[in-house]
N, C-alpha and C. Protein backbone atom coordinates (compact mmCIF):
# COMPACT_ATOMS: atom_id res chain seq x y z
N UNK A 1 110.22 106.58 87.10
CA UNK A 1 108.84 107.00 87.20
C UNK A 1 108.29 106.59 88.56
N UNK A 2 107.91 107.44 89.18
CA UNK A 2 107.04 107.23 90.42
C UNK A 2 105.24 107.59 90.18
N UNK A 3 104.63 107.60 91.38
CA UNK A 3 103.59 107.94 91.52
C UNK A 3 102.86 107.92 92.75
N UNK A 4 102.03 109.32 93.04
CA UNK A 4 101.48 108.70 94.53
C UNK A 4 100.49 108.61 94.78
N UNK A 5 99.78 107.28 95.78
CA UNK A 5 98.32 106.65 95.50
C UNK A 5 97.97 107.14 97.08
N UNK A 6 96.51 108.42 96.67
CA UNK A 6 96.03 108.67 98.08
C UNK A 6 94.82 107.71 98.35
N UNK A 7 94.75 107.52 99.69
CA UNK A 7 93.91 107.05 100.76
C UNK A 7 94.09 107.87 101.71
N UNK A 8 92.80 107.93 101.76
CA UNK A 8 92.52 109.74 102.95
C UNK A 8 93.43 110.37 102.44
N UNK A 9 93.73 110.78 104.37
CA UNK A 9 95.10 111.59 104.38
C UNK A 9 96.16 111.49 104.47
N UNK A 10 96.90 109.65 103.45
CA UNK A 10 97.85 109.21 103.68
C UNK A 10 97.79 108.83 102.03
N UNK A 11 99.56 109.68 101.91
CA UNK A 11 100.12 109.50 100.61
C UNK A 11 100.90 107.93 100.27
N UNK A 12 100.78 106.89 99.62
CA UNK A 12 101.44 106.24 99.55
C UNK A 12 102.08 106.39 98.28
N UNK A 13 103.92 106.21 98.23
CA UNK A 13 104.40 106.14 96.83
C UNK A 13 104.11 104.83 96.55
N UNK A 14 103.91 104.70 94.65
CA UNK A 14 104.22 103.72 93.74
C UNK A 14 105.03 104.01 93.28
N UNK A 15 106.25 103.49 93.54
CA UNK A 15 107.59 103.68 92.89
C UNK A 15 107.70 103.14 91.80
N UNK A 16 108.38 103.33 90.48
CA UNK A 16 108.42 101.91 89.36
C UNK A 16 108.30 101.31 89.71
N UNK A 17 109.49 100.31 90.42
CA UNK A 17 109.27 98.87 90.95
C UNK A 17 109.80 98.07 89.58
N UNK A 18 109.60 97.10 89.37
CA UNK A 18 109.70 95.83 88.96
C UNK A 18 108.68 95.19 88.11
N UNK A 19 108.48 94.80 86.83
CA UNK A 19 107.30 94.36 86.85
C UNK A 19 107.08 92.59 86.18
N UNK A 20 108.40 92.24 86.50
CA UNK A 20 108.25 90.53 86.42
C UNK A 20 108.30 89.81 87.72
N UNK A 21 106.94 88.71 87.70
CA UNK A 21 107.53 88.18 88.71
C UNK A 21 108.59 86.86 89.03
N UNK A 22 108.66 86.46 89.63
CA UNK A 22 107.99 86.30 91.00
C UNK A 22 108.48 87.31 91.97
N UNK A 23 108.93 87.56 91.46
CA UNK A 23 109.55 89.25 91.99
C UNK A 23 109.31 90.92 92.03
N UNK A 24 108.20 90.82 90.85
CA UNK A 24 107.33 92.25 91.14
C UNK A 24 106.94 92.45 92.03
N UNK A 25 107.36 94.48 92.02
CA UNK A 25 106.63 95.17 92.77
C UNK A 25 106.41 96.49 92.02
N UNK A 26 105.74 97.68 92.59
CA UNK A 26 105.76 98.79 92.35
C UNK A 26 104.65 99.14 91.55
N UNK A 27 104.87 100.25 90.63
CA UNK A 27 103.74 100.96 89.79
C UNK A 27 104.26 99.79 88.33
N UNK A 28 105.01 99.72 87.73
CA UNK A 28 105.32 98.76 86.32
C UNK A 28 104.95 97.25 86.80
N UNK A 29 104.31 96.93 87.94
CA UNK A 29 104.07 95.32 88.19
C UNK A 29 102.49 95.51 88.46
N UNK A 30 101.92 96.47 88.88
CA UNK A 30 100.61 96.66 89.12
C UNK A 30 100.21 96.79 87.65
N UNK A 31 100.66 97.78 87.00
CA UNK A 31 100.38 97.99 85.28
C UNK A 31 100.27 96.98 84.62
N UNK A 32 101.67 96.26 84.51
CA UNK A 32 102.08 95.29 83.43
C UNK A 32 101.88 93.77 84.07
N UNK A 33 102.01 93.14 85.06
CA UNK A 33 102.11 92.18 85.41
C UNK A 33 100.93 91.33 84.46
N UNK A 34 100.99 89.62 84.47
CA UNK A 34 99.66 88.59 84.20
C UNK A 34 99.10 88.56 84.98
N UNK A 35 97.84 88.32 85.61
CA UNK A 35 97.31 88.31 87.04
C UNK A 35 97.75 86.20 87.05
N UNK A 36 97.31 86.36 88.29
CA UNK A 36 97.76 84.98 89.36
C UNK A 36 96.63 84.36 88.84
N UNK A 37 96.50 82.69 89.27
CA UNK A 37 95.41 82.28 89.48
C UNK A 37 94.46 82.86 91.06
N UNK A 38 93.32 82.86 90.15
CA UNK A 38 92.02 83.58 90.93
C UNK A 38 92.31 85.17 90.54
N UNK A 39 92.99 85.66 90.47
CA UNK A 39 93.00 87.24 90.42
C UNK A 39 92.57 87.44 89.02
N UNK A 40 91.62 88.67 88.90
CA UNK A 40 91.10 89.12 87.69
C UNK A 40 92.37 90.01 87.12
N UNK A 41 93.04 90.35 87.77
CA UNK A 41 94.32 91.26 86.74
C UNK A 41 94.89 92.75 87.54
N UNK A 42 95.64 93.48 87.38
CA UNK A 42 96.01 94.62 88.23
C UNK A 42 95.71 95.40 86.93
N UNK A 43 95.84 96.83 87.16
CA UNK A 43 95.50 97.69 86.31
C UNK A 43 96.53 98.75 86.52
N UNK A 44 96.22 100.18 85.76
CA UNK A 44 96.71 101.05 85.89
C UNK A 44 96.20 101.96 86.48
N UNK A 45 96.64 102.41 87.69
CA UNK A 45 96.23 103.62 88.68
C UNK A 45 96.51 104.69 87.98
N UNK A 46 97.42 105.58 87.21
CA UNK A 46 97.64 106.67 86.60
C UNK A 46 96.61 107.40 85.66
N UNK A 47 95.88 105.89 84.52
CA UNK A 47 94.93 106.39 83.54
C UNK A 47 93.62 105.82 83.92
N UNK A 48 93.36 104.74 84.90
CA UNK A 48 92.08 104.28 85.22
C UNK A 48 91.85 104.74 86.31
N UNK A 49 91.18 105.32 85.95
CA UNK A 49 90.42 106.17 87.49
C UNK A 49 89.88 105.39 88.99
N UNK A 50 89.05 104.60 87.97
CA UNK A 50 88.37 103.45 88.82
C UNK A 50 89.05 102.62 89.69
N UNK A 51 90.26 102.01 88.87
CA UNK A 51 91.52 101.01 89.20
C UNK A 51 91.79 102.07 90.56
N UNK A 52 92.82 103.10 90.33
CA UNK A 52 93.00 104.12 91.14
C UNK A 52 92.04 104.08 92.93
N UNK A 53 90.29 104.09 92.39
CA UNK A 53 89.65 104.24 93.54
C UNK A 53 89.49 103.18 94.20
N UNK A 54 89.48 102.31 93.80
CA UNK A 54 89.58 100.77 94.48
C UNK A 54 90.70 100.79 95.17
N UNK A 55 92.04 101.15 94.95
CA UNK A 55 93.04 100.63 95.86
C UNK A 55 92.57 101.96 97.01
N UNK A 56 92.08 103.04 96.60
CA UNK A 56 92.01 104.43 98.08
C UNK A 56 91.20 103.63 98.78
N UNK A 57 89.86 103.24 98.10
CA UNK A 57 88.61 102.03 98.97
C UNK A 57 89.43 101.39 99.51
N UNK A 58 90.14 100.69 98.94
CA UNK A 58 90.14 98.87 99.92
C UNK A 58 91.77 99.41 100.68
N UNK A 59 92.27 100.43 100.50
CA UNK A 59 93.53 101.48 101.96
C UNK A 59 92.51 101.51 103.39
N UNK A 60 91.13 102.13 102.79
CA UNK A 60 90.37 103.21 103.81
C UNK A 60 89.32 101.45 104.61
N UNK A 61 88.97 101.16 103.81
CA UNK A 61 87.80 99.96 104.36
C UNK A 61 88.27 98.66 104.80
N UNK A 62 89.29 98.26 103.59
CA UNK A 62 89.77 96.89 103.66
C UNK A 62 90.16 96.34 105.13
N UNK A 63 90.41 95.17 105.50
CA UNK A 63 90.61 94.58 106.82
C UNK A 63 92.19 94.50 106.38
N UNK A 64 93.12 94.60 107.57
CA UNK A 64 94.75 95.23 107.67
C UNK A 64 94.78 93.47 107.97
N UNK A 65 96.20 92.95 107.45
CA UNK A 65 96.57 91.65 107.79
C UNK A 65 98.26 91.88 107.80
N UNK A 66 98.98 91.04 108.61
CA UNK A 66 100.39 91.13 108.61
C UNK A 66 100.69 90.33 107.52
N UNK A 67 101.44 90.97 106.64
CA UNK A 67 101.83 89.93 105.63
C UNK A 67 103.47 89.28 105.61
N UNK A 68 104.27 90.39 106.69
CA UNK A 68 106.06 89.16 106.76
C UNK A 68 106.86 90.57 106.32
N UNK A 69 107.79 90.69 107.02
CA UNK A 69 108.84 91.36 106.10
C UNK A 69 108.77 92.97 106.38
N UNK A 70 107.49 93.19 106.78
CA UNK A 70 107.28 94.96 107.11
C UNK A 70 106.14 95.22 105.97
N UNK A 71 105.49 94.11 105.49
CA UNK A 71 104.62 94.10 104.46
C UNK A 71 103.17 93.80 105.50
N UNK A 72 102.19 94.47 104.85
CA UNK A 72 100.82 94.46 105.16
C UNK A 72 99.68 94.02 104.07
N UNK A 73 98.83 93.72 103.90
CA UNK A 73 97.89 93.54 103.06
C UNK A 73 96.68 93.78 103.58
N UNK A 74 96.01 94.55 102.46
CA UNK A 74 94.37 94.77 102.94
C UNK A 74 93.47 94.62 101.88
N UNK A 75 92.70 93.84 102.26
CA UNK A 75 91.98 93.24 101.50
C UNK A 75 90.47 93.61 101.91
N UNK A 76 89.58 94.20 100.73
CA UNK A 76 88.15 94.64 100.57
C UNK A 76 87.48 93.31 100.16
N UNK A 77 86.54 92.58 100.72
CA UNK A 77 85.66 92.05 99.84
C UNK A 77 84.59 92.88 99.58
N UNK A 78 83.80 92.34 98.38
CA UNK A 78 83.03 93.13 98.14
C UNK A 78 81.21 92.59 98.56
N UNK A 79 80.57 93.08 98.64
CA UNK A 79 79.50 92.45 99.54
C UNK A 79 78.29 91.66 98.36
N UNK A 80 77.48 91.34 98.96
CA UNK A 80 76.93 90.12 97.41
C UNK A 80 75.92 90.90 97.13
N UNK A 81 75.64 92.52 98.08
CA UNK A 81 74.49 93.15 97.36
C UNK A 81 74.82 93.81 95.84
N UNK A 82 75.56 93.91 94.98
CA UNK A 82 76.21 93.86 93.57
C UNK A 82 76.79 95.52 94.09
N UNK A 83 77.84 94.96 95.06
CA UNK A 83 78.37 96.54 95.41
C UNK A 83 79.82 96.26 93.90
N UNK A 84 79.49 95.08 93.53
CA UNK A 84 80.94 94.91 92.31
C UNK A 84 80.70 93.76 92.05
N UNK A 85 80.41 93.84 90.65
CA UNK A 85 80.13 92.40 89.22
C UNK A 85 81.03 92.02 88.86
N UNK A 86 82.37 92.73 89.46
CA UNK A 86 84.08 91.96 88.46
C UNK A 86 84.71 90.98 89.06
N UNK A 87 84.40 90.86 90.65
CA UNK A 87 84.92 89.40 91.14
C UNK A 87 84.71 89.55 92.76
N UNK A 88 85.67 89.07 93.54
CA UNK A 88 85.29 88.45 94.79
C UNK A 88 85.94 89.81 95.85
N UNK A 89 86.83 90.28 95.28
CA UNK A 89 87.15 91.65 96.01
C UNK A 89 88.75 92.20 95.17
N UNK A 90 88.94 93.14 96.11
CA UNK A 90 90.23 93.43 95.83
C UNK A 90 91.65 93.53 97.30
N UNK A 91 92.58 93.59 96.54
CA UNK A 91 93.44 93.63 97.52
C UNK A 91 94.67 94.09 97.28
N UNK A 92 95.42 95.37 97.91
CA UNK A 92 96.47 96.31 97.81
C UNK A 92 97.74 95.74 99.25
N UNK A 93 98.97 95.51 98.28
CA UNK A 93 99.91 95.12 99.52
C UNK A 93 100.61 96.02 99.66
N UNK A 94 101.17 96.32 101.16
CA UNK A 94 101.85 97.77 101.13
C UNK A 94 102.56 97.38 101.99
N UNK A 95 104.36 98.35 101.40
CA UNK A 95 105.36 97.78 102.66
C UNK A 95 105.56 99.24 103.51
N UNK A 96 105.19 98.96 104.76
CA UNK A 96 105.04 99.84 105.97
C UNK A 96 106.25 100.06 106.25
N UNK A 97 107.38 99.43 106.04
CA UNK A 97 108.91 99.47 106.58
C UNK A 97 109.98 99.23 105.19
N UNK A 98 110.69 100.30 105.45
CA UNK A 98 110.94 101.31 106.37
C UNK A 98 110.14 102.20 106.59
N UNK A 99 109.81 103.19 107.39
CA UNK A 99 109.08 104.46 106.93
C UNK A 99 109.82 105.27 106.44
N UNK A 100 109.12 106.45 105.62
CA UNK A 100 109.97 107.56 104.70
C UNK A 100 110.20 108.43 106.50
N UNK A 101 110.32 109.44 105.63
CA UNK A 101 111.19 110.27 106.09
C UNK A 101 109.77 111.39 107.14
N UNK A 102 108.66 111.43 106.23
CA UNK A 102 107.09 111.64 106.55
C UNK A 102 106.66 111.25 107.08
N UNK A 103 107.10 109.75 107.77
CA UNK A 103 106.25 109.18 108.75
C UNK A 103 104.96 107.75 107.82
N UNK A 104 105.31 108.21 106.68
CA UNK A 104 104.46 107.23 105.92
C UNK A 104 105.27 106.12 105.42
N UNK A 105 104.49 105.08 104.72
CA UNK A 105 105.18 103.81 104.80
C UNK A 105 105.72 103.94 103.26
N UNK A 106 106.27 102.99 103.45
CA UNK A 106 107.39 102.75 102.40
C UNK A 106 107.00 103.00 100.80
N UNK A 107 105.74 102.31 100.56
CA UNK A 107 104.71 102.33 98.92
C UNK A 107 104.49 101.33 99.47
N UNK A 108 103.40 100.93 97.34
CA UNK A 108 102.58 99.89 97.38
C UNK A 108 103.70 99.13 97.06
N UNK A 109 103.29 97.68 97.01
CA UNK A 109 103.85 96.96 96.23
C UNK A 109 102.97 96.28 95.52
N UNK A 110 101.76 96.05 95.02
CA UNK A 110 101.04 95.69 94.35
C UNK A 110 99.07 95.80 94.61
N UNK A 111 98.42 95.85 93.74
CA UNK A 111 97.36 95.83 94.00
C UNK A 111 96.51 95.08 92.36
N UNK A 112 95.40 94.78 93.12
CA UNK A 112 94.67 93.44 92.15
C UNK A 112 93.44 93.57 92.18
N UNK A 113 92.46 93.03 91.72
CA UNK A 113 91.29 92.32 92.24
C UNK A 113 91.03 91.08 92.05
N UNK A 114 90.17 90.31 93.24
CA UNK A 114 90.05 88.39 93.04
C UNK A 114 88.83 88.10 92.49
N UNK A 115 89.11 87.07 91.47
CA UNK A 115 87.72 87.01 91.06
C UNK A 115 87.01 85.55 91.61
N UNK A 116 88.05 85.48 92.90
CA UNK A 116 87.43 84.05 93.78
C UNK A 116 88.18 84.53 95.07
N UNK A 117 87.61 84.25 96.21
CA UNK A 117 88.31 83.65 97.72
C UNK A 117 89.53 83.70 97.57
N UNK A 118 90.53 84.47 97.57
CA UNK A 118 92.37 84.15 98.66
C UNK A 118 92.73 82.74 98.95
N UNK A 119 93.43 82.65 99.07
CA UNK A 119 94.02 81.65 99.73
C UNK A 119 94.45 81.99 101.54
N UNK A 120 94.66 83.27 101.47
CA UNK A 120 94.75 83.57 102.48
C UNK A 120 93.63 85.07 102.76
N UNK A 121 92.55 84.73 103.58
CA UNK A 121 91.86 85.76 104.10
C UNK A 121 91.61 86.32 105.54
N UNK A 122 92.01 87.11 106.45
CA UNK A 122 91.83 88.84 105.66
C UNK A 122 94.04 88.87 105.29
C-alpha cells in the first residue's frame, strides 16, 4: 500500500513503511504508531482530511531543518492567536534522498503533532 501526500506542486509518496518503532516509517507508522513523549499522536492522512491538511500546511509554511541521513524536518508551530487548540504545532519528516526518478524526494517518513516544545526546534 502506498499513498501520495500533496503540498503545492510537490507529490510526496507515503510508502507503507514500517510501523514499529524505533524504527518506523512510512504511511503504517504515521497511522498506527503510539505517539512519543510530548507528541499528541500521528493520524491517518487517507481518511482524516484534516490530519492530511496539516502535513500539506506544515510541507508549504513549516521552517525546513537538516535532520542527518538525506532526512529533513519541517516543523509548523502554531501561533497563540488559537490558529490550533490541539497542541504546540506539528511536524512532517521527509527523506529528500534519494530522489525518485521525478525529481521529487524520496516520501514521508513520518508526521505528528506536539502538544509541547521539541526538543529540537526548527
Amino acid at each position: 500500500m502506498s499513498a501520495d501526500l500533496r503540498a503545492g506542486p510537490v507529490t510526496f509518496p507515503a510508502d507503507a513503511g514500517r510501523d514499529r518503532d524505533p524504527a518506523g516509517w512510512g504511511y503504517l507508522h504515521i497511522r498506527d504508531d503510539e505517539p512519543r513523549r510530548g507528541a499528541v499522536g500521528h493520524g491517518d492522512p487517507l481518511v482524516d482530511s484534516a490530519f492530511d491538511l496539516e502535513i500539506a500546511d506544515t510541507l508549504e509554511r513549516g521552517v525546513e531543518a537538516r535532520q542527518g541521513g538525506g532526512n529533513w524536518r519541517y516543523t509548523l508551530r502554531y501561533r497563540s492567536d488559537g490558529e490550533c487548540t490541539d497542541g504546540w504545532g506539528f511536524r512532517v519528516m521527509v527523506a529528500k534522498l534519494p530522489l525518485l526518478d521525478d525529481g521529487y524526494p524520496a516520501g514521508i517518513i513520518t508526521a505528528f503533532c506536539y502538544e509541547s516544545a521539541p526538543p529540537h526546534y526548527p
